[in-house]
C-alpha atoms as a PDB file:
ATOM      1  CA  UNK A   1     -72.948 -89.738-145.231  1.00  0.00           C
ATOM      2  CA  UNK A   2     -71.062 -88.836-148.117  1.00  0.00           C
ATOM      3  CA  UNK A   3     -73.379 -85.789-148.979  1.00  0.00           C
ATOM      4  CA  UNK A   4     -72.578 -84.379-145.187  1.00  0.00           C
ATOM      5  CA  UNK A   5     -68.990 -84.941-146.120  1.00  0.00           C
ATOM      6  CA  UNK A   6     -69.398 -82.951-149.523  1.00  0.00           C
ATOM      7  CA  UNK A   7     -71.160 -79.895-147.333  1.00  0.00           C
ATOM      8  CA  UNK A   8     -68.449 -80.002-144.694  1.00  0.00           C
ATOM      9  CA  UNK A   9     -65.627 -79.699-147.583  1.00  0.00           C
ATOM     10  CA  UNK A  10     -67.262 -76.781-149.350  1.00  0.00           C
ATOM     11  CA  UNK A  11     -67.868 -74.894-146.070  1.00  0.00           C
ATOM     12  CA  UNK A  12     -64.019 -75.397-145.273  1.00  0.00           C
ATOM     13  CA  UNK A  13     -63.353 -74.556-148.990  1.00  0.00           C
ATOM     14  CA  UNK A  14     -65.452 -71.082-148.573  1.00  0.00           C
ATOM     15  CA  UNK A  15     -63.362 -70.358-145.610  1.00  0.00           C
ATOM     16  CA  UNK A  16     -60.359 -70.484-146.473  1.00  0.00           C
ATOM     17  CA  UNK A  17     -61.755 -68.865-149.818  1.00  0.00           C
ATOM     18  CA  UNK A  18     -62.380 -65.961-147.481  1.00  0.00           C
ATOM     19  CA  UNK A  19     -59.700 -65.952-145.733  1.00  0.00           C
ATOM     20  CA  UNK A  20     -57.495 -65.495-148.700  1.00  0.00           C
ATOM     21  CA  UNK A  21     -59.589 -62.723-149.649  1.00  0.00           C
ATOM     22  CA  UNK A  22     -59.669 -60.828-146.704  1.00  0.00           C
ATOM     23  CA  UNK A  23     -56.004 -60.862-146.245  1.00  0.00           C
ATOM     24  CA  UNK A  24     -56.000 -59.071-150.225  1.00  0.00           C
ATOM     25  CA  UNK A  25     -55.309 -55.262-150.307  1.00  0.00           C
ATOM     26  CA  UNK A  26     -58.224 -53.033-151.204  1.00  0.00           C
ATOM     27  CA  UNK A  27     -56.570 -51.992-154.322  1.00  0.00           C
ATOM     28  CA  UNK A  28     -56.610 -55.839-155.621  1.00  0.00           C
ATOM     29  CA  UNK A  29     -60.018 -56.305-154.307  1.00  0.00           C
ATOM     30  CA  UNK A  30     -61.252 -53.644-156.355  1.00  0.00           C
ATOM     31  CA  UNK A  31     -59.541 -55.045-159.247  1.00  0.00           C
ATOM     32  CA  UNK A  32     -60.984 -58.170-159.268  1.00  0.00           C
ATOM     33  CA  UNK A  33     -64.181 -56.132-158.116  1.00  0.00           C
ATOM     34  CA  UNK A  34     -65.243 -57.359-154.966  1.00  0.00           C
ATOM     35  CA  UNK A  35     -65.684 -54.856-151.883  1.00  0.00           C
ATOM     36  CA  UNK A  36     -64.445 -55.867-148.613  1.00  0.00           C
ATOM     37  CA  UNK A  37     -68.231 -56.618-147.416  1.00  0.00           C
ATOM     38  CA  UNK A  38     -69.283 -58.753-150.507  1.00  0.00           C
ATOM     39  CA  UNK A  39     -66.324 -61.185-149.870  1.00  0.00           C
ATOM     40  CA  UNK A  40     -68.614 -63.473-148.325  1.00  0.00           C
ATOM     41  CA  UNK A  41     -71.483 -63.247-150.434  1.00  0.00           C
ATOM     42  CA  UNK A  42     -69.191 -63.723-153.228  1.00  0.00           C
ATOM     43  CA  UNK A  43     -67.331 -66.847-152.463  1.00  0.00           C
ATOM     44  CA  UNK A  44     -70.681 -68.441-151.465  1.00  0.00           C
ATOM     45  CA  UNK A  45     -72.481 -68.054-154.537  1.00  0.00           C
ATOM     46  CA  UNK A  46     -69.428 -69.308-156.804  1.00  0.00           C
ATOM     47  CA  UNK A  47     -69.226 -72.142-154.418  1.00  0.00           C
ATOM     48  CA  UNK A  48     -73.491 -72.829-155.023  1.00  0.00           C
ATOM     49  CA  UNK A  49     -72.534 -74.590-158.394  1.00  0.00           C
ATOM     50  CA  UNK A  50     -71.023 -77.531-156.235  1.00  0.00           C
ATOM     51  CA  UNK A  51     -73.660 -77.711-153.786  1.00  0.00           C
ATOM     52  CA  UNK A  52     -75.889 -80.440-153.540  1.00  0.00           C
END
């Protein structure tokens, strides 16, 4: 139980991750040196570390 409570917090944690992201400027994005289609990908993999 407590192991499908740890996924379920990191999915909601990538989300909103995302979320915050996406709602970034391009200029900012670039900055930090993520495109607009790696936001995903990106938030996922620095999220793997607390995986299971």
């Amino acid at each position: 139980m407590f192991q499908y409570l740890k996924r379920v917090s990191i999915g909601l944690r990538a989300r909103r991750a995302e979320r915050a992201l996406h709602e970034l400027p391009d200029h900012i994005l670039k900055d930090i040196g993520i495109r607009r289609a790696a936001i995903s990908y990106a938030v996922r993999e620095h999220l793997k570390d607390d995986r299971i």
